[in-house]
PDB file of N, CA and C in Angstrom:
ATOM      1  N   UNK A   1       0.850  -1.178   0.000  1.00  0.00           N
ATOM      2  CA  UNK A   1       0.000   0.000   0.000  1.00  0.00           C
ATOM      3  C   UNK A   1       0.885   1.227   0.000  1.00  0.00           C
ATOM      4  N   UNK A   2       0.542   2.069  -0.630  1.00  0.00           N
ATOM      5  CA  UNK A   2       1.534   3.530  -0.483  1.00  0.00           C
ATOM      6  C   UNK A   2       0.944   4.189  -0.065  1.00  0.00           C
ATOM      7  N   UNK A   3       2.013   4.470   0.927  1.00  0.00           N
ATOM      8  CA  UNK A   3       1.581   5.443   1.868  1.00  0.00           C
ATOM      9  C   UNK A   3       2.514   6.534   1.624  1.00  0.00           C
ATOM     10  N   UNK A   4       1.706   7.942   2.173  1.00  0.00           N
ATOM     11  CA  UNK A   4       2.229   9.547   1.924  1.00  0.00           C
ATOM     12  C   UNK A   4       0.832  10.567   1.253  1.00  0.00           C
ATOM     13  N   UNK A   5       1.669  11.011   0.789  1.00  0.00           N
ATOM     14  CA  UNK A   5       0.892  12.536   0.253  1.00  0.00           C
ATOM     15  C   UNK A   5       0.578  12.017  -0.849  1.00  0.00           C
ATOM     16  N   UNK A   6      -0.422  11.906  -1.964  1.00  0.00           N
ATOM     17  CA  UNK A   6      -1.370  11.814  -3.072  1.00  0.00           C
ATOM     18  C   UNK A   6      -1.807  13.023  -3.389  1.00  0.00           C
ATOM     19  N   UNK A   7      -1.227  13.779  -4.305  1.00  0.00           N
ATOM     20  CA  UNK A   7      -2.021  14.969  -4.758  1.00  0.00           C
ATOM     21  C   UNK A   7      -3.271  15.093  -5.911  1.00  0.00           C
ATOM     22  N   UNK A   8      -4.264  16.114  -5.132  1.00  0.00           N
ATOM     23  CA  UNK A   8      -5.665  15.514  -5.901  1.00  0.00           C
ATOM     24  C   UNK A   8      -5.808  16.284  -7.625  1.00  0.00           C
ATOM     25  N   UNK A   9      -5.033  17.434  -7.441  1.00  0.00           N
ATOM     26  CA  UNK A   9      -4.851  18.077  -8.878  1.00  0.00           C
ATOM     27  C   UNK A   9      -5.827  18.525  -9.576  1.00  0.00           C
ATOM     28  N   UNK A  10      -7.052  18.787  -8.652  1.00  0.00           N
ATOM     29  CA  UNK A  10      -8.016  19.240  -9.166  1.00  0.00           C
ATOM     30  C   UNK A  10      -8.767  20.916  -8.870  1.00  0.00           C
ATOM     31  N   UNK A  11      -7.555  21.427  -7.841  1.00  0.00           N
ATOM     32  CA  UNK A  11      -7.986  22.648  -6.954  1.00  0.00           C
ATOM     33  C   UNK A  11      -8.652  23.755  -7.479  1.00  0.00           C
ATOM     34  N   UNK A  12      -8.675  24.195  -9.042  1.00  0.00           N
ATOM     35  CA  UNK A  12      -9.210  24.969  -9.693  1.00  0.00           C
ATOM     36  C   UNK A  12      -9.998  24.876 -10.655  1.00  0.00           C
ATOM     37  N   UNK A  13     -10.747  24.007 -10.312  1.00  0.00           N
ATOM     38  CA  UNK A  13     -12.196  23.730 -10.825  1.00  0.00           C
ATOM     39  C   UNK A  13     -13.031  24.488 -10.332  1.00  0.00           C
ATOM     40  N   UNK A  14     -13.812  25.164 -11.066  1.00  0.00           N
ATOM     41  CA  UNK A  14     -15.180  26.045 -10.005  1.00  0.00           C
ATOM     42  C   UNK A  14     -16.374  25.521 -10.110  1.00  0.00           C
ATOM     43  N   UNK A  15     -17.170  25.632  -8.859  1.00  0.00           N
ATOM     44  CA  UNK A  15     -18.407  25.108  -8.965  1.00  0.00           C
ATOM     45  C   UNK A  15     -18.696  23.116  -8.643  1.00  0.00           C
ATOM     46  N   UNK A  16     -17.272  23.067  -8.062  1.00  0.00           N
ATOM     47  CA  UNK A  16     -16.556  21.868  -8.019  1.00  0.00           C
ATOM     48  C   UNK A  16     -15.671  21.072  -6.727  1.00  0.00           C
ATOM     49  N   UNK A  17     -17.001  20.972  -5.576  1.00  0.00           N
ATOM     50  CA  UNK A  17     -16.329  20.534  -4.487  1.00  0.00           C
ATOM     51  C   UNK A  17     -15.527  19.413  -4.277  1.00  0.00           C
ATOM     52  N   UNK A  18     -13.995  19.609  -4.411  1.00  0.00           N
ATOM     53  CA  UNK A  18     -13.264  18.501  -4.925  1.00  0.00           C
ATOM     54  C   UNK A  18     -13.195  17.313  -3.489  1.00  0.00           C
ATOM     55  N   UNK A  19     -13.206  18.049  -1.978  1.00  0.00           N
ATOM     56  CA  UNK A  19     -13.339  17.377  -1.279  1.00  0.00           C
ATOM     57  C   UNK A  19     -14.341  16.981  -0.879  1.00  0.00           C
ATOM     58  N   UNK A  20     -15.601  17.329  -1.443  1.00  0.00           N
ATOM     59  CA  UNK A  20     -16.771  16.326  -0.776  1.00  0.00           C
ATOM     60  C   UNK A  20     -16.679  15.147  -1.922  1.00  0.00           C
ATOM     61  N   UNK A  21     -16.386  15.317  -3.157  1.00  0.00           N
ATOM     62  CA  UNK A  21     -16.102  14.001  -3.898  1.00  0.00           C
ATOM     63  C   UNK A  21     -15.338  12.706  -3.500  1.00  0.00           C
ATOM     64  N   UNK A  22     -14.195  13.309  -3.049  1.00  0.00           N
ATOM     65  CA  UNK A  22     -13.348  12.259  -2.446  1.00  0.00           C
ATOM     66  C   UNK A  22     -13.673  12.240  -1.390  1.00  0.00           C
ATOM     67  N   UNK A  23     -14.123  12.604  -0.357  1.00  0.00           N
ATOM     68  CA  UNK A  23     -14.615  12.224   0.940  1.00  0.00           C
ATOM     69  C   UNK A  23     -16.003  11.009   0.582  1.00  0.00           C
ATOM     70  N   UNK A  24     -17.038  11.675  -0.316  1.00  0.00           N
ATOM     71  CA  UNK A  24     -18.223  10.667  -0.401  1.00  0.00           C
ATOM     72  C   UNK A  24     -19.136  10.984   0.877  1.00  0.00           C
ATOM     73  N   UNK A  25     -20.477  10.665   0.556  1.00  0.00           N
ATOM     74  CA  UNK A  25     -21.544  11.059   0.913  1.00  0.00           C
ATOM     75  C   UNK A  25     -21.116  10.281   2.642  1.00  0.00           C
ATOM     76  N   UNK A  26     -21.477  11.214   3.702  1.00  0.00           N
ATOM     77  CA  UNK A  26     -21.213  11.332   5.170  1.00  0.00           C
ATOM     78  C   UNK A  26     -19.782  10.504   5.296  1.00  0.00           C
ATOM     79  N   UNK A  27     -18.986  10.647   4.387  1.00  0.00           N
ATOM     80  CA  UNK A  27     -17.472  10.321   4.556  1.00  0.00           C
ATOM     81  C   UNK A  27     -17.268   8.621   4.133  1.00  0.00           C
ATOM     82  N   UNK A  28     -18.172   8.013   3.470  1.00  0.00           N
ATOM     83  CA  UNK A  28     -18.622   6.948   2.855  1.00  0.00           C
ATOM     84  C   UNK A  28     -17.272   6.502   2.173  1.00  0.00           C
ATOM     85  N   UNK A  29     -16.645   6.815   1.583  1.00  0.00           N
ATOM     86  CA  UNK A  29     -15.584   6.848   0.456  1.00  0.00           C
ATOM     87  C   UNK A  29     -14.423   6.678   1.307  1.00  0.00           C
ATOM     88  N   UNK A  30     -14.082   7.490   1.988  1.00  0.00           N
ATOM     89  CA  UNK A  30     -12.903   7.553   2.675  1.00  0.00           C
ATOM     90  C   UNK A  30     -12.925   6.558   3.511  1.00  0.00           C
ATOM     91  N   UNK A  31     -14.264   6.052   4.527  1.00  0.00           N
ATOM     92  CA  UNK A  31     -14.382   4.942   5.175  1.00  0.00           C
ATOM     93  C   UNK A  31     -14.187   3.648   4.535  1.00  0.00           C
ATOM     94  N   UNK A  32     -14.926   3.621   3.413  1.00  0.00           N
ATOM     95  CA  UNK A  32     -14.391   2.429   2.733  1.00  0.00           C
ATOM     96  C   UNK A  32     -12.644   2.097   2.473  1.00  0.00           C
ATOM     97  N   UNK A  33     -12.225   2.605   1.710  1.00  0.00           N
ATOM     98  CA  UNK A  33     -10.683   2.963   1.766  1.00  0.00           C
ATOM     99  C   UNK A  33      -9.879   2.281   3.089  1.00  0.00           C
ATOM    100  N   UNK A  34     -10.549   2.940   4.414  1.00  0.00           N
ATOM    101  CA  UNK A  34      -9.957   2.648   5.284  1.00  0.00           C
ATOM    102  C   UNK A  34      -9.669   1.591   5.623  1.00  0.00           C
ATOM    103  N   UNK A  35     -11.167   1.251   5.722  1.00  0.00           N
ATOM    104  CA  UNK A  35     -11.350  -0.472   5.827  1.00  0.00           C
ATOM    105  C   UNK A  35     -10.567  -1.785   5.619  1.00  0.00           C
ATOM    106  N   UNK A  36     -10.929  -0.976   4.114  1.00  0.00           N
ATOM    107  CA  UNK A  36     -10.334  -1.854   3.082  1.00  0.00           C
ATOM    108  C   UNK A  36      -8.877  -2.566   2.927  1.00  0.00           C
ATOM    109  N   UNK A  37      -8.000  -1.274   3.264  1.00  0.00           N
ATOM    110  CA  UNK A  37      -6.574  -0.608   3.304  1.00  0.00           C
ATOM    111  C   UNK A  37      -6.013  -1.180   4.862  1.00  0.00           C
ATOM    112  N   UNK A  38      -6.735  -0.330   5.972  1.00  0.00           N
ATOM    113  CA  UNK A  38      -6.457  -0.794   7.143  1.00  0.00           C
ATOM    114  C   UNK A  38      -5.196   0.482   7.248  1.00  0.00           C
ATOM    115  N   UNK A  39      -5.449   1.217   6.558  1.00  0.00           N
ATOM    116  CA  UNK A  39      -4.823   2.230   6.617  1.00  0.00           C
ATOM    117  C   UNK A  39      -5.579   3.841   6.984  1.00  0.00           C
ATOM    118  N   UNK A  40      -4.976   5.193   7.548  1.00  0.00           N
ATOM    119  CA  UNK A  40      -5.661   5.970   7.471  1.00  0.00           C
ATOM    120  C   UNK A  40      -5.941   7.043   6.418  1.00  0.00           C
ATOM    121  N   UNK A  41      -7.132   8.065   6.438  1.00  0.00           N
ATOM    122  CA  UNK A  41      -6.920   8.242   5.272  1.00  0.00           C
ATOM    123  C   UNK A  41      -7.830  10.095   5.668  1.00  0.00           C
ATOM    124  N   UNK A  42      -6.338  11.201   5.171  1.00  0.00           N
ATOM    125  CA  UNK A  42      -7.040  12.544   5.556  1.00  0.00           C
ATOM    126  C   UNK A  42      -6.961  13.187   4.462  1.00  0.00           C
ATOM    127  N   UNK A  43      -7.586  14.130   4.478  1.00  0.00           N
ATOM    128  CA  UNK A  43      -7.782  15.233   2.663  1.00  0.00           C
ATOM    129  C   UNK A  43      -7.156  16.642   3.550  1.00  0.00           C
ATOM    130  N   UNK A  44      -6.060  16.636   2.989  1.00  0.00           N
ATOM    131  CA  UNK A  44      -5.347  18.173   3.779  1.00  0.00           C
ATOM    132  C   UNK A  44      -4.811  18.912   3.105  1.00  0.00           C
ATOM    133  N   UNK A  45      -4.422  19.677   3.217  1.00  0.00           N
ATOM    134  CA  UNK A  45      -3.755  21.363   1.629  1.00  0.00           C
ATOM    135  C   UNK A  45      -4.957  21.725   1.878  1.00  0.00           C
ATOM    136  N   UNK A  46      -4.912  23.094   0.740  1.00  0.00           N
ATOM    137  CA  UNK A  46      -5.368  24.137   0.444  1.00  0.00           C
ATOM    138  C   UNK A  46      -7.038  23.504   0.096  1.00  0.00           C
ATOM    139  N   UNK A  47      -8.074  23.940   0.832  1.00  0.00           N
ATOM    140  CA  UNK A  47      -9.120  24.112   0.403  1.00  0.00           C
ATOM    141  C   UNK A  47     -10.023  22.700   0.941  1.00  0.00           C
ATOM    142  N   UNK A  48      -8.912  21.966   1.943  1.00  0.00           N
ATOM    143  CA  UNK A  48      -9.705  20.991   2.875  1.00  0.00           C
ATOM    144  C   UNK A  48     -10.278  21.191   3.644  1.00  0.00           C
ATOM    145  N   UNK A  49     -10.398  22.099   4.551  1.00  0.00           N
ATOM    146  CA  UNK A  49     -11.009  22.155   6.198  1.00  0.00           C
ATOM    147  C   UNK A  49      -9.876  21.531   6.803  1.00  0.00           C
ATOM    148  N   UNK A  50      -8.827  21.090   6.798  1.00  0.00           N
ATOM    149  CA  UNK A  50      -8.465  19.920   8.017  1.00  0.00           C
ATOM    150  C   UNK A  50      -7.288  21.091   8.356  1.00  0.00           C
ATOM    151  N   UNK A  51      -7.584  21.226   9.780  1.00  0.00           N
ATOM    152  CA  UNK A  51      -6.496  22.455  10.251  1.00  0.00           C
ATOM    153  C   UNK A  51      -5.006  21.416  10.832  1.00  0.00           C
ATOM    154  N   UNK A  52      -4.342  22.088  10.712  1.00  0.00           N
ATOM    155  CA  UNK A  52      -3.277  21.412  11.393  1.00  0.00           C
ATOM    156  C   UNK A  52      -3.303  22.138  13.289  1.00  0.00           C
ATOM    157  N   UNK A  53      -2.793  20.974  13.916  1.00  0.00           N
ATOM    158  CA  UNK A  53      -2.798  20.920  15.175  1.00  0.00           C
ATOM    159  C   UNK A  53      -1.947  22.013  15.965  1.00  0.00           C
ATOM    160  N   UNK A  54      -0.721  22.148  15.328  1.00  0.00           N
ATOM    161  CA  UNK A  54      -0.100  23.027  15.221  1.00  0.00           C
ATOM    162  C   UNK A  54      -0.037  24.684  15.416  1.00  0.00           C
ATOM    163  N   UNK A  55      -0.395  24.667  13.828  1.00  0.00           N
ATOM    164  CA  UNK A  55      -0.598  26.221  13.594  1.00  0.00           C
ATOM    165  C   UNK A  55      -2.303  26.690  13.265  1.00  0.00           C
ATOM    166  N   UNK A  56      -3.086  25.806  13.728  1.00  0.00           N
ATOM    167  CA  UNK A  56      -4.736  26.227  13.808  1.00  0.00           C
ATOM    168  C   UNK A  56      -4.797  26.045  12.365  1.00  0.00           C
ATOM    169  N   UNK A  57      -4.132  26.351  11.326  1.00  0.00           N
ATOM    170  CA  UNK A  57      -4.168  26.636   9.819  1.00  0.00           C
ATOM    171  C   UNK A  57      -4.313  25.486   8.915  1.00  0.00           C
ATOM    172  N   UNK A  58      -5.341  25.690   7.748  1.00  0.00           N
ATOM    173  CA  UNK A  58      -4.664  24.341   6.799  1.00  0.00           C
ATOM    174  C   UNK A  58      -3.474  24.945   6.292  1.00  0.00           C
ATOM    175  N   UNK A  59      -2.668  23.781   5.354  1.00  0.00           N
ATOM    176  CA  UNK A  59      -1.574  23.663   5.120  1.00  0.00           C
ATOM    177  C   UNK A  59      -1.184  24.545   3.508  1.00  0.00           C
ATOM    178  N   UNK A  60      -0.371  25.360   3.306  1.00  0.00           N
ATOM    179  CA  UNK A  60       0.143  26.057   2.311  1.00  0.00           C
ATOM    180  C   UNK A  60       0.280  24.720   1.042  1.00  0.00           C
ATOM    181  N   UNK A  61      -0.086  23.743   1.576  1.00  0.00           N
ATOM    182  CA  UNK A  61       0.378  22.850  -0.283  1.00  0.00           C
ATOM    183  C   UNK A  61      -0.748  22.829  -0.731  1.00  0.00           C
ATOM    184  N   UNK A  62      -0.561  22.366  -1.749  1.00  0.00           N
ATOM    185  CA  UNK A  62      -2.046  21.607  -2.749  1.00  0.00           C
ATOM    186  C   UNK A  62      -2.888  20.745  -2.057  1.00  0.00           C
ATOM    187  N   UNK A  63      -4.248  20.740  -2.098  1.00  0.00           N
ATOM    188  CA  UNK A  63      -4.711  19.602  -1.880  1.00  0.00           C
ATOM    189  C   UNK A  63      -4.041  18.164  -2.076  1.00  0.00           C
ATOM    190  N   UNK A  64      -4.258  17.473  -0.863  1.00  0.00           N
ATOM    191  CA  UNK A  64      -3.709  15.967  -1.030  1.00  0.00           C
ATOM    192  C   UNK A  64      -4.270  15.193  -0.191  1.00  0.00           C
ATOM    193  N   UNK A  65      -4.092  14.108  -0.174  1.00  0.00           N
ATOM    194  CA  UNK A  65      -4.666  12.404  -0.018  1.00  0.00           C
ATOM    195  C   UNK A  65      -3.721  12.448   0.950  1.00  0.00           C
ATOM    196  N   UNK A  66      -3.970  12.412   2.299  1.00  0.00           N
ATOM    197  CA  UNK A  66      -2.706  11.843   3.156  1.00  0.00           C
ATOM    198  C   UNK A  66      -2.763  10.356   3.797  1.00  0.00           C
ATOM    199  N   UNK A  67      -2.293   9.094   3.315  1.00  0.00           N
ATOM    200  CA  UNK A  67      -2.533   8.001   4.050  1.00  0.00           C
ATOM    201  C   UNK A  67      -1.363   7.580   4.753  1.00  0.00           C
ATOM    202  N   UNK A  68      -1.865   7.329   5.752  1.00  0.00           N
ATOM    203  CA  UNK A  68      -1.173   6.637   7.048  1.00  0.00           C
ATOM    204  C   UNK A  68      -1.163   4.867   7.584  1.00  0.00           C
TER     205      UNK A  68
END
């Protein structure tokens, strides 16, 4: 399984919620994945919601696939 950063490459699409796609309906998608994988699985960069713990902030990169 590869694990790391996956970039989603889709950030400038308009009209085009790239993370509710890959998340899937009440996080459906990503749960599956998990499962499946037995791995974890977060949507972080620019234009996720997912703040870092850190600096309160999302992260200055591109959207990406982070699995763990």
């Amino acid at each position: 399984m590869a694990r790391g950063k996956n970039h989603v490459g889709l950030e400038t699409l308009r009209n085009f919620n790239v993370r509710a796609k890959v998340v899937g309906p009440t996080g459906m998608f990503v749960k599956y994945i998990q499962q499946e994988t037995g791995t974890r699985v977060q949507i972080k960069g620019q234009g996720s919601g997912y703040l870092d713990n850190e600096t309160g902030r999302e992260s200055e990169e591109p959207m990406h696939i982070h699995i763990s």
